[in-house]
Protein backbone atom coordinates (compact mmCIF):
# COMPACT_ATOMS: atom_id res chain seq x y z
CA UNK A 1 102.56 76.19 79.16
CA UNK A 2 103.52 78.62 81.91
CA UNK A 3 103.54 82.18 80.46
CA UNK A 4 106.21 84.65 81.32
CA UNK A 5 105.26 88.05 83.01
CA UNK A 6 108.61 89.56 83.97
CA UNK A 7 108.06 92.46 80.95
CA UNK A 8 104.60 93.43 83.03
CA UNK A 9 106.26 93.55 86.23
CA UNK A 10 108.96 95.15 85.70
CA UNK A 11 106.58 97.74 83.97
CA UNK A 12 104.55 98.06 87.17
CA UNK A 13 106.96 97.47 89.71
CA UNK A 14 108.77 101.27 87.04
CA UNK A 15 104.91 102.92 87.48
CA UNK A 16 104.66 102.11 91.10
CA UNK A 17 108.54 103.04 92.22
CA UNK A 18 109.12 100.10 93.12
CA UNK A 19 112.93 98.36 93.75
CA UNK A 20 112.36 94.61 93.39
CA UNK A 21 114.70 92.30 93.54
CA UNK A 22 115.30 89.71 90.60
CA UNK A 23 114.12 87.08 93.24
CA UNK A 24 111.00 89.12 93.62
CA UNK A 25 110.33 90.03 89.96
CA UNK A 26 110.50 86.17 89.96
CA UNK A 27 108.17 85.49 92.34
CA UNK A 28 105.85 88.59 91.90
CA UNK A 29 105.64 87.29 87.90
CA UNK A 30 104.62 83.96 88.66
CA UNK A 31 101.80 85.06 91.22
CA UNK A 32 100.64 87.25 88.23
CA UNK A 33 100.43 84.11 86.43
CA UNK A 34 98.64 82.79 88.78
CA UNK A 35 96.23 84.86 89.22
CA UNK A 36 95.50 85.68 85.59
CA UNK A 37 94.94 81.09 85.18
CA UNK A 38 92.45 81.62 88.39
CA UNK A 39 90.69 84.29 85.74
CA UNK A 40 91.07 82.40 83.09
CA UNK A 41 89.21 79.51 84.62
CA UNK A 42 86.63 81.70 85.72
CA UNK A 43 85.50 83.02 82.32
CA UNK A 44 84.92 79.40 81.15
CA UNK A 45 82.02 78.70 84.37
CA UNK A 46 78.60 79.72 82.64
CA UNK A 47 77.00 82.17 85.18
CA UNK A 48 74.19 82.67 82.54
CA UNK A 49 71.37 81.98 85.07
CA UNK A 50 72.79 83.52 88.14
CA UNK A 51 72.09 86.91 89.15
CA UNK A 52 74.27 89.46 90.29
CA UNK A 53 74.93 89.80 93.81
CA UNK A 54 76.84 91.94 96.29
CA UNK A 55 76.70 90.13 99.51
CA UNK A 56 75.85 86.67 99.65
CA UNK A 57 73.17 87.52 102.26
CA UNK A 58 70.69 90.05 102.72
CA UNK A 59 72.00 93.34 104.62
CA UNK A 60 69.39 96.15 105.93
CA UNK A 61 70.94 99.43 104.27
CA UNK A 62 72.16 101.68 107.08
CA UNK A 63 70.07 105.02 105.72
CA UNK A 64 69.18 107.51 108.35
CA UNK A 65 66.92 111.09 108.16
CA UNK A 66 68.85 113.95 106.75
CA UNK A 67 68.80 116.34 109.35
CA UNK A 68 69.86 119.79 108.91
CA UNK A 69 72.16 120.42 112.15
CA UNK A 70 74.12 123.42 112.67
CA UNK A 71 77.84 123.11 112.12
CA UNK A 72 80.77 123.78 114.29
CA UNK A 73 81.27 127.50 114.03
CA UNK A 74 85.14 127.96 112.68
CA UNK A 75 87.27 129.18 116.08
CA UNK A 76 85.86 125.76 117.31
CA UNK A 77 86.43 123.38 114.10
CA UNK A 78 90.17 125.50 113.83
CA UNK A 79 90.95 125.39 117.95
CA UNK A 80 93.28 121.99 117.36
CA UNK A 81 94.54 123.45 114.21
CA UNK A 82 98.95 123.08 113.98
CA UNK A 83 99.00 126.29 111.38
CA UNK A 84 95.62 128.44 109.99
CA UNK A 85 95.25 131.47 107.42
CA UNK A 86 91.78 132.96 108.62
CA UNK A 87 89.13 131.09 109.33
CA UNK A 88 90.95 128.07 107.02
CA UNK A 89 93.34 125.03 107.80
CA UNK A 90 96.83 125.87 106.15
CA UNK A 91 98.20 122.78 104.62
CA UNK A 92 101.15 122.36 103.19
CA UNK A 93 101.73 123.04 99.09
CA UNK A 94 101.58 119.74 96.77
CA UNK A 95 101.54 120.22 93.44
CA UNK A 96 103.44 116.43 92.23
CA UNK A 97 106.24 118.80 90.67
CA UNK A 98 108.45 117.48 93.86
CA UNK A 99 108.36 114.34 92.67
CA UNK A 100 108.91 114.32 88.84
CA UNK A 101 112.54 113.21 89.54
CA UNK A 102 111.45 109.43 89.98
């Protein structure tokens, strides 16, 4: 029995600002159901015996010295800057109260 997911994406599709189409809420809650069987299934293989892994092969782990180095002194790091205040970048205000229309 094929379960129906159009409530959850419609909820996500409302979180993420998203404008879906009732084809795609279609098709978007069907891959959810989908995916969510594929998980299903998977929680029923017994992986009791199998250790954890990250890779499926052995990787060397990149690690170098820490070397102290002297850093780029600030007329250099701000030379390419498009607007500064000092010796910082200026960036432009964001504070998420531009978007609380949505």
């Amino acid at each position: 029995m094929a379960l129906d997911f159009s409530k959850e994406v419609d909820k996500v599709a409302r979180l993420a600002r998203l404008h879906l189409s009732e084809a795609e809420k279609k098709v978007m809650a069907e891959q959810l159901g989908a995916i969510l069987e594929t998980m299903r299934r998977l929680q029923e293989v017994d992986a009791s015996g199998v250790e954890p892994t990250a890779h499926v092969v052995e990787l060397p782990v990149p690690f170098r010295e820490d070397l102290v180095q002297k850093s780029l002194p600030p007329v250099r790091a701000l030379q390419n800057a498009p607007q500064r205040e000092g010796s910082y970048f200026r960036v432009p205000r964001f504070t998420g109260a531009e978007n609380n229309g949505c």
